[in-house]
Protein backbone atom coordinates (compact mmCIF):
# COMPACT_ATOMS: atom_id res chain seq x y z
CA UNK A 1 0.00 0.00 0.00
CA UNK A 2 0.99 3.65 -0.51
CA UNK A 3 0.21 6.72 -0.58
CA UNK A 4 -0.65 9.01 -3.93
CA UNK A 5 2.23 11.71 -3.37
CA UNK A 6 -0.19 14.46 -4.86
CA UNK A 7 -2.62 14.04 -2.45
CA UNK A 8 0.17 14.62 0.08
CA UNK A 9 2.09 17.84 -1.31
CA UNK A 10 1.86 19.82 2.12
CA UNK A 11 3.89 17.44 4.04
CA UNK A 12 7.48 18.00 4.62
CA UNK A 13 8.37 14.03 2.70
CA UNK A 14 11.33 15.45 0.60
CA UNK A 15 10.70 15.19 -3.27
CA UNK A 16 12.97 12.07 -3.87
CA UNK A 17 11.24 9.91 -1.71
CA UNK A 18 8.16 10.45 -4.10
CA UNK A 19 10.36 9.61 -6.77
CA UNK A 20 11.66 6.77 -5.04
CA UNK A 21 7.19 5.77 -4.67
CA UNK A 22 6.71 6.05 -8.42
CA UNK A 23 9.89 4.23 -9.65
CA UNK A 24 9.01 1.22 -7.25
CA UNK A 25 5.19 1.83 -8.73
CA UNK A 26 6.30 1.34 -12.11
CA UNK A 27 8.66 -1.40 -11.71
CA UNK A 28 5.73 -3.53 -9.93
CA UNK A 29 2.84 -2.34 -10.14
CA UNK A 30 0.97 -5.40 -8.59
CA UNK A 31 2.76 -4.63 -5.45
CA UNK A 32 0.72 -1.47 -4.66
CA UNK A 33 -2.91 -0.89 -3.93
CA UNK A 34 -4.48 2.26 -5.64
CA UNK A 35 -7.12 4.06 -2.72
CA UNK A 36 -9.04 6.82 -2.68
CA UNK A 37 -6.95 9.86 -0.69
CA UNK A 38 -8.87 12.52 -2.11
CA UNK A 39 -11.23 12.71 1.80
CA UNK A 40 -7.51 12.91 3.13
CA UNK A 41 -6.29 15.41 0.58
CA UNK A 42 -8.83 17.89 1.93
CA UNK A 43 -7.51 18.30 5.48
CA UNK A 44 -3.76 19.86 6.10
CA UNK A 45 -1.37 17.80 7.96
CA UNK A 46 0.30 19.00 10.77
CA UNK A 47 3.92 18.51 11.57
CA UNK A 48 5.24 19.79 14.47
CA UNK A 49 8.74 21.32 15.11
CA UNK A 50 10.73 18.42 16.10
CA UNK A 51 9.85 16.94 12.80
CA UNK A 52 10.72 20.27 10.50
CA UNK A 53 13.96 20.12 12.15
CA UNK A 54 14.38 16.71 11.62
CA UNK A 55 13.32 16.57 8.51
CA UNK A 56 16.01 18.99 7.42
CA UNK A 57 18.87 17.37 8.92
CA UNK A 58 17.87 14.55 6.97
CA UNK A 59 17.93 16.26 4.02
CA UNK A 60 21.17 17.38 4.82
CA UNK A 61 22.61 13.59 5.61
CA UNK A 62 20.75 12.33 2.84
CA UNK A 63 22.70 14.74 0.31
CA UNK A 64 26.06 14.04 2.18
CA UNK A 65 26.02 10.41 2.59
CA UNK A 66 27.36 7.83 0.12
CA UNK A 67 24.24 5.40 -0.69
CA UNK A 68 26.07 2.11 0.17
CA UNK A 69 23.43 -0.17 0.89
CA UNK A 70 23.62 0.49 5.52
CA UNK A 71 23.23 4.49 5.40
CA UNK A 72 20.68 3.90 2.46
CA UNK A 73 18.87 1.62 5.11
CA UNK A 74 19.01 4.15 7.44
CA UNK A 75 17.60 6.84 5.63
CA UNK A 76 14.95 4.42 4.49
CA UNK A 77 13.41 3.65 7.78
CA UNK A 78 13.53 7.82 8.45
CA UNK A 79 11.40 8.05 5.85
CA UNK A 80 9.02 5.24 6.55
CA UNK A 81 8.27 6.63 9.92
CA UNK A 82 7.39 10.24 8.10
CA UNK A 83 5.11 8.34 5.98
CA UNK A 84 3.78 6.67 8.86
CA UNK A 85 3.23 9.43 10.87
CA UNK A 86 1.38 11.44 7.91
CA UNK A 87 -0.69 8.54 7.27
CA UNK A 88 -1.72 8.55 11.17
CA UNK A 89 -2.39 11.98 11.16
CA UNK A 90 -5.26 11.52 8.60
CA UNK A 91 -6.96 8.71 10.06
CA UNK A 92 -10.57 9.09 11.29
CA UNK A 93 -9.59 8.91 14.98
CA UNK A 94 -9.41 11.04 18.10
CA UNK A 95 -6.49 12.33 18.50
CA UNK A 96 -5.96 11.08 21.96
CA UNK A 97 -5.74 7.76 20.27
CA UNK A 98 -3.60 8.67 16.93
CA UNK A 99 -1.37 9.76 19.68
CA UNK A 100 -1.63 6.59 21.38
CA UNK A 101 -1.62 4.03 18.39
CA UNK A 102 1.90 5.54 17.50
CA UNK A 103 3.34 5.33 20.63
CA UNK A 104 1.84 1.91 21.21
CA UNK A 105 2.91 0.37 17.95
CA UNK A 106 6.79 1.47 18.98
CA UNK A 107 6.36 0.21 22.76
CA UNK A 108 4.94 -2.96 21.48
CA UNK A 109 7.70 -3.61 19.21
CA UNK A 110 10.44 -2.58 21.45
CA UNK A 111 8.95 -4.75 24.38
CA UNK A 112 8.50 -7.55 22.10
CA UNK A 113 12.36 -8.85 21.76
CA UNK A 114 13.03 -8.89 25.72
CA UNK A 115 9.94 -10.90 26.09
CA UNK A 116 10.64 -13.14 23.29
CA UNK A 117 14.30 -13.79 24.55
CA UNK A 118 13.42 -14.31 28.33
CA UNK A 119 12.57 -17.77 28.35
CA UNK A 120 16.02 -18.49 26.36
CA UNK A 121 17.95 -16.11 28.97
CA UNK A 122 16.09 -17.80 32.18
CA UNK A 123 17.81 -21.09 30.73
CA UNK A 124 21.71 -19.80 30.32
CA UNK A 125 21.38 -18.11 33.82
CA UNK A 126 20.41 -18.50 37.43
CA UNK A 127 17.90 -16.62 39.77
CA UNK A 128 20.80 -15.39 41.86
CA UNK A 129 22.52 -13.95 38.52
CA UNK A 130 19.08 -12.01 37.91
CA UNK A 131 18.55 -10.94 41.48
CA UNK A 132 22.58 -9.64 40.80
CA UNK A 133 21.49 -7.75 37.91
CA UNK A 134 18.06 -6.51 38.88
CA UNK A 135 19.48 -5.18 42.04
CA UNK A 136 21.91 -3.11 40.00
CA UNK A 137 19.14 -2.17 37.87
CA UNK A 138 17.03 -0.64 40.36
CA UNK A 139 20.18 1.25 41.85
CA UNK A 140 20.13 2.90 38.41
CA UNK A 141 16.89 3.69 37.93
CA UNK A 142 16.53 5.66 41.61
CA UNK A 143 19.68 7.75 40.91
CA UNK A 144 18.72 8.41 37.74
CA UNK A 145 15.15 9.74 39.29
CA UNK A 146 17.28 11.83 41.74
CA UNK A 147 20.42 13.09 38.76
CA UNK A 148 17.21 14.55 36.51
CA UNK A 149 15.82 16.31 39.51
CA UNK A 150 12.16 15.78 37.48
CA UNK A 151 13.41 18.94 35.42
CA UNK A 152 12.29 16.77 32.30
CA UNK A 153 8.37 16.87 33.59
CA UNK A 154 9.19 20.67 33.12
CA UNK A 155 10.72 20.48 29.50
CA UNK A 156 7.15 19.45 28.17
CA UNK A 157 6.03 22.79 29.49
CA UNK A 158 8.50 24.84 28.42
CA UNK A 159 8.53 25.00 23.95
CA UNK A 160 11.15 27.75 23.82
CA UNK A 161 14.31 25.90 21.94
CA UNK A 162 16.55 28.24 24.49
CA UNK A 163 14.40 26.89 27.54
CA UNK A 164 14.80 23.23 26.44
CA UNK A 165 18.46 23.83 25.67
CA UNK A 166 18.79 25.12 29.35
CA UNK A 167 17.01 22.41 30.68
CA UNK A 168 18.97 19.46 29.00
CA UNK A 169 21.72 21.51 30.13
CA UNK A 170 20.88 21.28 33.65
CA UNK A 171 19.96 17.97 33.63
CA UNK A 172 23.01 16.74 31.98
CA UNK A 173 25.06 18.59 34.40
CA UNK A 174 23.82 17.01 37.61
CA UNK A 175 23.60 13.53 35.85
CA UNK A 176 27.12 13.76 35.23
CA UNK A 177 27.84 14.71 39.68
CA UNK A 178 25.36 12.12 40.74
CA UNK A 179 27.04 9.28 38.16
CA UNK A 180 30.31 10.46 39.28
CA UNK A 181 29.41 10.31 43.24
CA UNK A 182 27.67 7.21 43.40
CA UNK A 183 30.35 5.39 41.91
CA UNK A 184 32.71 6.82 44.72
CA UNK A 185 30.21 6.05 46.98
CA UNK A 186 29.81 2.14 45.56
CA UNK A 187 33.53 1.77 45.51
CA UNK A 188 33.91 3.03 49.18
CA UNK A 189 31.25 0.87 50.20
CA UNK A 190 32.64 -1.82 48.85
CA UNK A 191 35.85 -1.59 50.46
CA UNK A 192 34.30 -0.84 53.63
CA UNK A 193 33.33 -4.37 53.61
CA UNK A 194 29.55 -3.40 53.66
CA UNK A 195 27.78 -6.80 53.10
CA UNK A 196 25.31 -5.83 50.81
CA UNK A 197 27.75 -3.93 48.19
CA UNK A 198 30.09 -6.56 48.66
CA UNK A 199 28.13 -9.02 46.83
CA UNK A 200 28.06 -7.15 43.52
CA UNK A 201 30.49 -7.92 41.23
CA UNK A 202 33.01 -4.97 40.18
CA UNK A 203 31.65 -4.46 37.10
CA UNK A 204 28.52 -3.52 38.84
CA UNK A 205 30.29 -1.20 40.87
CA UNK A 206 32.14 0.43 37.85
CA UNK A 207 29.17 0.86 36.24
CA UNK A 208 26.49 2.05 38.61
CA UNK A 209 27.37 5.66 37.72
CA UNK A 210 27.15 5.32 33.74
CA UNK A 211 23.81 3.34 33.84
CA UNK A 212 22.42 6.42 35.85
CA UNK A 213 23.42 8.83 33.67
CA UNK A 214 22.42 6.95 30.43
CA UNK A 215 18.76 6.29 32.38
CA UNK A 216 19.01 10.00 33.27
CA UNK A 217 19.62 11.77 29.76
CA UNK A 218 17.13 9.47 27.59
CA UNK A 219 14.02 10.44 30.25
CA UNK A 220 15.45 14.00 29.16
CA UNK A 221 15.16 12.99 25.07
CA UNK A 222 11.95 11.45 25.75
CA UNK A 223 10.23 14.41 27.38
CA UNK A 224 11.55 16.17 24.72
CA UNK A 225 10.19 13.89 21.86
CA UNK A 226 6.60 14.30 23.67
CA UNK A 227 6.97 17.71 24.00
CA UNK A 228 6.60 18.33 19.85
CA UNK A 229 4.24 15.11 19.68
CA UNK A 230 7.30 12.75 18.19
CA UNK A 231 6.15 10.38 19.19
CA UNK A 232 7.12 8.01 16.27
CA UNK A 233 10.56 8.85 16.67
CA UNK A 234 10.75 7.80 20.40
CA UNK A 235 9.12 4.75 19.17
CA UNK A 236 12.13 4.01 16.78
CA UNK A 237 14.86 4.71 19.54
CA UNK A 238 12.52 2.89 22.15
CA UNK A 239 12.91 -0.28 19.73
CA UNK A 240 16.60 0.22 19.05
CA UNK A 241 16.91 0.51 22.48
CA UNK A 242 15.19 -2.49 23.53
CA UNK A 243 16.74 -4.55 20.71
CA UNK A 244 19.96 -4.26 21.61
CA UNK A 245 19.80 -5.31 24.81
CA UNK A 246 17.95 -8.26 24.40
CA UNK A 247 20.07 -9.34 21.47
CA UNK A 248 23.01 -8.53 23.27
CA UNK A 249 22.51 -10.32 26.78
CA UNK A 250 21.10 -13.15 24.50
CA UNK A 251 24.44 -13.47 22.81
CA UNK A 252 26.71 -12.49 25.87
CA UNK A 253 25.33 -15.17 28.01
CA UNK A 254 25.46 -17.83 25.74
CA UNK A 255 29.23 -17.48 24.85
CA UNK A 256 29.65 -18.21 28.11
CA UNK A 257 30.15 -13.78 30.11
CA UNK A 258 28.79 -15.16 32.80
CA UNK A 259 26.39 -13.32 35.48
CA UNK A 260 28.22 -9.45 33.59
CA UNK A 261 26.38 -10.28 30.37
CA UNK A 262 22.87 -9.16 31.66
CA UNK A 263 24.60 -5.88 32.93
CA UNK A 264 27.19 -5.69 29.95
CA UNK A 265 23.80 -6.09 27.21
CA UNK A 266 21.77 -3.10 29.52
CA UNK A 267 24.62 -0.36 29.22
CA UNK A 268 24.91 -1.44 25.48
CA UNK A 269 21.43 -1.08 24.86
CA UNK A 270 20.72 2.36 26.62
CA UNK A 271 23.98 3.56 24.49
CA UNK A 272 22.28 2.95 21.49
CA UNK A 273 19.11 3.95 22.75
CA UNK A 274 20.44 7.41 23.27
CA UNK A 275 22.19 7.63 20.08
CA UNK A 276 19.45 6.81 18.02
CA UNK A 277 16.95 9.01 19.36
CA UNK A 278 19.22 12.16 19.29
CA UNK A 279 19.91 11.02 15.67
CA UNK A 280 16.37 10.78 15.06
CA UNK A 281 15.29 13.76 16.66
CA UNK A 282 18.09 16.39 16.83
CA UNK A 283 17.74 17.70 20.24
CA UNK A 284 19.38 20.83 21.83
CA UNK A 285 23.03 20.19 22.69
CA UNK A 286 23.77 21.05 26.36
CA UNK A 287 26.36 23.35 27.19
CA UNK A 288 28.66 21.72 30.42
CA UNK A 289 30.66 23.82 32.58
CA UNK A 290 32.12 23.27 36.38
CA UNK A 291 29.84 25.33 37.73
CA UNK A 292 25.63 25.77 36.42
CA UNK A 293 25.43 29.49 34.82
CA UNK A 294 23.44 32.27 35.58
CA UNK A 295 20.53 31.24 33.16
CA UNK A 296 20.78 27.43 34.75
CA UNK A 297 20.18 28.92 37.74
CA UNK A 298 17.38 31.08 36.59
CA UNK A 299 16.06 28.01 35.39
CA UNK A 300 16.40 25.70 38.43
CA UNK A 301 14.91 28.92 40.74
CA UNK A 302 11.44 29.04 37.86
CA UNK A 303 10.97 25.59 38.00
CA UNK A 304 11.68 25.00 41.68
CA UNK A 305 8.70 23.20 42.73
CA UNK A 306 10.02 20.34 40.15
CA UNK A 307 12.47 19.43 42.55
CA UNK A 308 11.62 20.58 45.68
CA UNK A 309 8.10 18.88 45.81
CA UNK A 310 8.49 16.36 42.79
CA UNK A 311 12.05 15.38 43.17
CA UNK A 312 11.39 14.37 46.53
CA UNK A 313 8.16 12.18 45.61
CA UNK A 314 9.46 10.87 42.27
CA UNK A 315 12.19 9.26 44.68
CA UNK A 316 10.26 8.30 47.10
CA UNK A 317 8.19 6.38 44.46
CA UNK A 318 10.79 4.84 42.91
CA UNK A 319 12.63 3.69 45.76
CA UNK A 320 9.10 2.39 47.36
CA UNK A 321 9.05 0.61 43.55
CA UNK A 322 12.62 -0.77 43.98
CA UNK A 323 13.16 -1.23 47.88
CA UNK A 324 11.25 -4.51 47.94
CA UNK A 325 13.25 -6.24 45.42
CA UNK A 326 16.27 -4.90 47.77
CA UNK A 327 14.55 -5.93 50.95
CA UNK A 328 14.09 -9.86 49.37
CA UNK A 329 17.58 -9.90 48.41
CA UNK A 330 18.74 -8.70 51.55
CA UNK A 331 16.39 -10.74 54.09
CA UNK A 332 15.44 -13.80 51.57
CA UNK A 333 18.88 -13.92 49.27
CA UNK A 334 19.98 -13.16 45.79
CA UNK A 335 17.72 -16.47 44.75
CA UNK A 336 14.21 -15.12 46.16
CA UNK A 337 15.58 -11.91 44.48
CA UNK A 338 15.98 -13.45 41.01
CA UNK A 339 12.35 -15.06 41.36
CA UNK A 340 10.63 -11.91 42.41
CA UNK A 341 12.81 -9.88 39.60
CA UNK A 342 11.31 -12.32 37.12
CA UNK A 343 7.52 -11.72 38.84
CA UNK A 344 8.06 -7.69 38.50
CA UNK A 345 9.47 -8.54 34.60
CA UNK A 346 5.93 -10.40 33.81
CA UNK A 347 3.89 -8.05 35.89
CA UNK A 348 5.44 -4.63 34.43
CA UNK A 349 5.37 -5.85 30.82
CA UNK A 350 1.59 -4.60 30.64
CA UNK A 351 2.65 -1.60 32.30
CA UNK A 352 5.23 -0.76 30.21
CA UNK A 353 3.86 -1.59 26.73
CA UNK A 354 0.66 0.02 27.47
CA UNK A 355 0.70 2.50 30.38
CA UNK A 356 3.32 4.09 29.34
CA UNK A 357 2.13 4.84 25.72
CA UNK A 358 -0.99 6.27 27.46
CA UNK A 359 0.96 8.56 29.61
CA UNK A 360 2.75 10.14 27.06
CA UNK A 361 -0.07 10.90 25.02
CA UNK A 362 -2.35 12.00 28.56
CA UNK A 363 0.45 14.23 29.23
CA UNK A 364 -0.08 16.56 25.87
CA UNK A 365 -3.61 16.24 25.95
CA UNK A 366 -4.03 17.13 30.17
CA UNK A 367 -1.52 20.06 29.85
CA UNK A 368 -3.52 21.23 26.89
CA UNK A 369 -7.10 21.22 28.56
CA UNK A 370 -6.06 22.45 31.60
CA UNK A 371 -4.23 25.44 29.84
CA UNK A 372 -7.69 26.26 27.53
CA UNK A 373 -10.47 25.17 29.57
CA UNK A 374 -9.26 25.27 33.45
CA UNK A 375 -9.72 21.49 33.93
CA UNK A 376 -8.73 17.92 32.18
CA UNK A 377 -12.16 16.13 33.32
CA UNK A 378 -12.18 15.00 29.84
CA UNK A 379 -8.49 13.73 29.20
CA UNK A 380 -8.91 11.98 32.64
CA UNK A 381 -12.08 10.14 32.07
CA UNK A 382 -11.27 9.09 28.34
CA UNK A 383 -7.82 7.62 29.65
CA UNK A 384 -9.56 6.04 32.74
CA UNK A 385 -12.03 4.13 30.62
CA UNK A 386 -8.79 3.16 28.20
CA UNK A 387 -7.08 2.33 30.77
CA UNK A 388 -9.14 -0.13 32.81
CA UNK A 389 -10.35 -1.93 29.55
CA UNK A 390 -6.74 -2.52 28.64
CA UNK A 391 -5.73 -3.63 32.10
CA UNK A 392 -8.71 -6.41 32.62
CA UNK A 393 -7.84 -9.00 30.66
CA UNK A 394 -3.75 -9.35 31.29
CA UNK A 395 -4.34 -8.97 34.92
CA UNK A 396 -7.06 -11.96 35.14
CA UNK A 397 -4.84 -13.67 32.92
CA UNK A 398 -1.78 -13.79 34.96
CA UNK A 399 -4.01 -14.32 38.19
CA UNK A 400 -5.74 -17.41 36.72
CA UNK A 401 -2.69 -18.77 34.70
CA UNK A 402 0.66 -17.33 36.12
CA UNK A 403 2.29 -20.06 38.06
CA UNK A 404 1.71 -22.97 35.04
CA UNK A 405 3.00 -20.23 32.66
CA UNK A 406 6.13 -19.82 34.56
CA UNK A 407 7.18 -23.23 34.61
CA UNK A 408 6.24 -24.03 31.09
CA UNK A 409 8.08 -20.70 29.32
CA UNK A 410 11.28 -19.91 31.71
CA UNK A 411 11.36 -23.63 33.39
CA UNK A 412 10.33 -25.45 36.34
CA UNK A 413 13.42 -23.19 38.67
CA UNK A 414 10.76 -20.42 38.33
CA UNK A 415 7.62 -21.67 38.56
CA UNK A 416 7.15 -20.32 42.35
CA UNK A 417 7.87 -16.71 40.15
CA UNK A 418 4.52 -17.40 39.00
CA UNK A 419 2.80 -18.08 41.85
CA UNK A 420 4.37 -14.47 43.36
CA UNK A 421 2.42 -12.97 40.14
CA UNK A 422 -0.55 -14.17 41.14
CA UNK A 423 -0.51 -12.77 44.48
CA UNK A 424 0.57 -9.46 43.00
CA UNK A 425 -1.61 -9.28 40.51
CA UNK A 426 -4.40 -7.18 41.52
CA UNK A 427 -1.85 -4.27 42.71
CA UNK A 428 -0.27 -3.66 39.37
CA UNK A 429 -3.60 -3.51 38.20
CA UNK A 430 -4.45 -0.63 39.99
CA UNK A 431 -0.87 0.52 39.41
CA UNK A 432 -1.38 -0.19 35.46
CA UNK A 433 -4.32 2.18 36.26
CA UNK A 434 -3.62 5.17 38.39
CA UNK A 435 0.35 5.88 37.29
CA UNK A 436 -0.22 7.50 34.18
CA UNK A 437 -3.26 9.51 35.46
CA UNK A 438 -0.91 10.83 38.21
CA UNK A 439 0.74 13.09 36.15
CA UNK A 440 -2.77 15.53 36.80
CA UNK A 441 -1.27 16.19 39.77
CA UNK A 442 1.86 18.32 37.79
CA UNK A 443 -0.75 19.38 35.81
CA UNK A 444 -2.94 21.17 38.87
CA UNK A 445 0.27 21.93 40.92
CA UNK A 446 -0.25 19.72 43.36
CA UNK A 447 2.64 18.32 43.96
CA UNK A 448 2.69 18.94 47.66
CA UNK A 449 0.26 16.50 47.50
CA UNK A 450 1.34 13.70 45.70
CA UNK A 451 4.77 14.19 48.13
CA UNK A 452 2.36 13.57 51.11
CA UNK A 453 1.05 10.22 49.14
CA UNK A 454 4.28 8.88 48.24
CA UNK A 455 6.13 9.51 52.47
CA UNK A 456 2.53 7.58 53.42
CA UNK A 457 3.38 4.64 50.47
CA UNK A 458 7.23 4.87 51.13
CA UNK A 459 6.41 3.57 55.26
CA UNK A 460 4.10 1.10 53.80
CA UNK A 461 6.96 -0.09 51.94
CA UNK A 462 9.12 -0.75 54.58
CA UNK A 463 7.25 -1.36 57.28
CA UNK A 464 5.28 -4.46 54.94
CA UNK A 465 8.75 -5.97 54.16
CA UNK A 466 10.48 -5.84 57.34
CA UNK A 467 7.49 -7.19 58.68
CA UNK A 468 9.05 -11.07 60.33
CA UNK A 469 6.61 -13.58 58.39
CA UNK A 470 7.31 -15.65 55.07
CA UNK A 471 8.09 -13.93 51.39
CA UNK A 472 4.42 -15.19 50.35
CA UNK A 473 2.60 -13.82 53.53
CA UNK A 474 4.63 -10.29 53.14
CA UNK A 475 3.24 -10.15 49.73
CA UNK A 476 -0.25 -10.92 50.58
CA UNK A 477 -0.11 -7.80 52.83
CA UNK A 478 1.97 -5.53 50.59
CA UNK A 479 -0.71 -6.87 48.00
CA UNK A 480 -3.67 -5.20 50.09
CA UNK A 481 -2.08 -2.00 51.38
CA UNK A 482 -0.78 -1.10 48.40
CA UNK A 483 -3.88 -1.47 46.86
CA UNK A 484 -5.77 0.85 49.41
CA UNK A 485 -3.42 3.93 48.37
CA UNK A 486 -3.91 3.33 45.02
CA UNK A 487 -7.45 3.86 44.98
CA UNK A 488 -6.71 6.62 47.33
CA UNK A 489 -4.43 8.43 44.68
CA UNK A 490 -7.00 7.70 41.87
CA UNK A 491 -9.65 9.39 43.87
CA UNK A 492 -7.39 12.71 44.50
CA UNK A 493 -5.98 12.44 40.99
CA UNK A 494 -9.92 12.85 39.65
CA UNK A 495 -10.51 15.59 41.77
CA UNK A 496 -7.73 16.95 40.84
CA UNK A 497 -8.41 16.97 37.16
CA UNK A 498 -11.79 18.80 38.08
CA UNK A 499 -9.71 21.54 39.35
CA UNK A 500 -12.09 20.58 42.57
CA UNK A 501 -10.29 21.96 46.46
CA UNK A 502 -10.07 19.32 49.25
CA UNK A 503 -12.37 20.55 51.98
CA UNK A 504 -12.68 24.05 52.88
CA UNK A 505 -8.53 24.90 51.39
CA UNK A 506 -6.96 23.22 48.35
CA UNK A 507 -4.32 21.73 49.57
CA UNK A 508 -0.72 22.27 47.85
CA UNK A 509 0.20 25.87 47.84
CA UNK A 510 2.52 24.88 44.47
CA UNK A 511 0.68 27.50 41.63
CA UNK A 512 -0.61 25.29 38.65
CA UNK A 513 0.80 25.28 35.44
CA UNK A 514 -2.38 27.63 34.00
CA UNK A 515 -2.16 30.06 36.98
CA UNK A 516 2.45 30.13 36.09
């Protein structure tokens, strides 16, 4: 199938690529379909800035390059996405889900290789390798939350290019001092002889720092992506990304790395990840110095509330995300760790290939409403209803099924995996549900809020896992307090959305982003 280029002559698709169309038409004609564009021909297509500008760098590259067969590739699959993207933009569909369909079709294909390879990598290693790894993983992913201090929330406000420049500025800058200190502090630990550090490996320790940052800078490229709607292009890096590392552990492991090649593949992955996307979407360069400037201070003092209310709550959620893998390791062993890593793996892939598609596109279309009309009502019911009908059916799935499905895909080692799943189950439901609809409270300046939600889930956390019963009986309780504050969170995030006050006073004295 493809498209008539006359009935497409406002788009920015540069002119040899409809040359390219009508030399492939004539030399096989049966391989096209002929349709009817003219309904489509009648209503402008919108590109966004992200796309002019990339659009001209390509032409650029495309003029420069030799046309061996890889950079021809390359430019190829550029082009397919801008045909993809103008062929979205015409369909008959909201735009909440245009928005959506994009992002989902990227997410689904980037999640699809680590699925596809986990039963083969759950056979070339053990749980205790994967506990090794997923530990390290989570280290990552909270200093990354605290190296961005949730500046990139802020980039999706601000569409000035010098704004956004100053803001991956910033954000590079302190990625960089929190890489560099907590691979001083891993080091130091480890020498100290502190028991839990000690049983990384020093690879692990080497690399703490430059998984952070990596983590760090692509949440920065993806806020930026979402901030000009590319979301096709954060598809493509997502699925580099994601391919890399699952190809890469995949072939690591089985020449015989050892427990490094899960950790080696990750860095590998996020590399690529990070080049592809600033390829793809030619973002602002930062400008590094020893000390932030004047304007990166301006910047940090305007968007203060960022990290003095959601700095503080982003990290409390993520380490209330990440602390109970840490707490298993640490009271159960690296082997309960690798079981329960594997449980969060089949529990989060839902999450990830759907939630997070819908939060991307709910962030645009929130910020929007709440800028023109005073409230996202709307955006919050229509991504309520999406979200609960997508969240039904996995969840009853993996309660019903999840144990047998363990054993059967990964091997009989992980079956008891499956039976953690089950007990879990009904939390990352509500999780699937109310994460992406949290972002209302950025939205409505509430972040005081949220801050006062995530200290009250942060001491459920803790005080669930360091409770002295069995791993299965500490899950059945995190299992039904966590699923109290969820509902809790969904009701506040709805009011919220309204633009509706708590009682007599609103709480949160944080101004919204309509109000500045």
């Amino acid at each position: 199938m493809v498209i008539n280029p006359a009935d497409l002559s406002d788009t920015i698709i540069p002119q040899e690529d409809i040359e390219d169309v009508e030399r492939s038409k004539e030399a096989a004609p049966s391989n096209f379909q002929e349709i009817d564009w003219s309904p489509l021909a009648r209503r402008p297509i919108r590109i966004g800035q992200a796309d002019c500008k990339c659009a001209k760098d390509f032409s650029k590259k495309a003029r420069l390059l030799p046309r061996s067969h890889t950079s021809y590739s390359l430019m190829s699959c550029i082009r397919l996405g801008m045909w993809y993207k103008a062929i979205i933009a015409n369909m008959n569909l909201p735009v909440f889900w245009k928005h959506a369909t994009t992002v989902l079709t990227g997410t689904v294909l980037a999640q699809a290789l680590p699925i596809l390879v986990s039963p083969l990598i759950t056979r070339l290693c053990t749980p205790a390798d994967l506990g090794e790894f997923s530990v390290w993983l989570g280290i990552i992913a909270i200093t990354a939350t605290v190296a961005t201090l949730r500046l990139e929330a802020a980039m999706i406000l601000d569409h000035d290019s010098d704004e956004q420049q100053t803001c991956f500025s910033v954000i590079a800058y302190f990625s960089t001092l929190f890489a560099v200190g907590i691979t001083v502090l891993a080091i130091f630990g480890h020498l100290a002889g502190i028991p839990q550090v000690q049983q990384m490996s020093w690879l692990g320790l080497m690399t703490v720092g430059l998984g952070a940052w990596l983590m760090a800078y692509n949440s920065a490229l993806v806020a930026y992506a979402t901030s000009y709607n590319a979301f096709s292009k954060t598809a493509m890096a997502k699925i580099c990304s994601a391919g890399t590392i699952a190809l890469g552990q995949l072939v690591l492991l089985f020449v015989g790395v050892g427990s490094g090649a899960l950790l080696a593949g990750q860095i590998l992955g996020m590399t690529i990840g990070i080049v592809a996307a600033m390829f793809l979407l030619s973002p602002p360069r930062p400008s590094l110095a020893l000390v932030p400037t004047r304007s990166q201070l301006n910047y940090l003092k305007k968007h203060q509330s960022f990290w003095r209310f959601s700095l503080p709550a982003g990290l409390l959620n993520t380490a209330a995300g990440k602390f109970p893998l840490f707490l298993v390791g640490a009271k159960y062993g690296l082997f309960a760790a690798g079981l329960f890593a594997l449980t969060e793996r089949i529990l989060t892939a839902p999450i990830s290939l759907l939630a997070a598609s819908v939060l991307e596109v709910f962030k645009r279309q929130s910020v929007h409403e709440y800028q023109t009309l005073g409230n996202c009502r709307d955006a919050f019911r229509s991504t309520f209803k999406a979200l609960v009908l997508l969240g039904s059916g996995p969840a009853l799935f993996i309660f019903l099924f999840a144990p047998d499905l363990c054993a059967w895909v990964f091997g009989k080692p992980w079956r008891e995996a499956g039976e953690f799943a089950r007990i879990l189950a009904p939390l990352y439901f509500l999780n699937f549900v109310a994460s992406p609809l949290s972002y209302v409270f950025f939205v409505a300046g509430k972040q005081k809020t949220e801050l006062m939600w995530q200290v009250a889930l942060f001491i459920t956390t803790i005080s669930v896992f360091l409770a002295p019963l069995s791993l299965k009986q500490v899950l059945v309780n995190y299992t039904l307090a966590y699923s109290i504050l969820y509902l809790v969170y969904l009701y506040l995030s709805y009011r919220f959305s309204k633009n509706a006050p708590l009682g007599p006073a609103r709480l949160g004295n944080s101004q919204s982003i309509n109000g500045g």
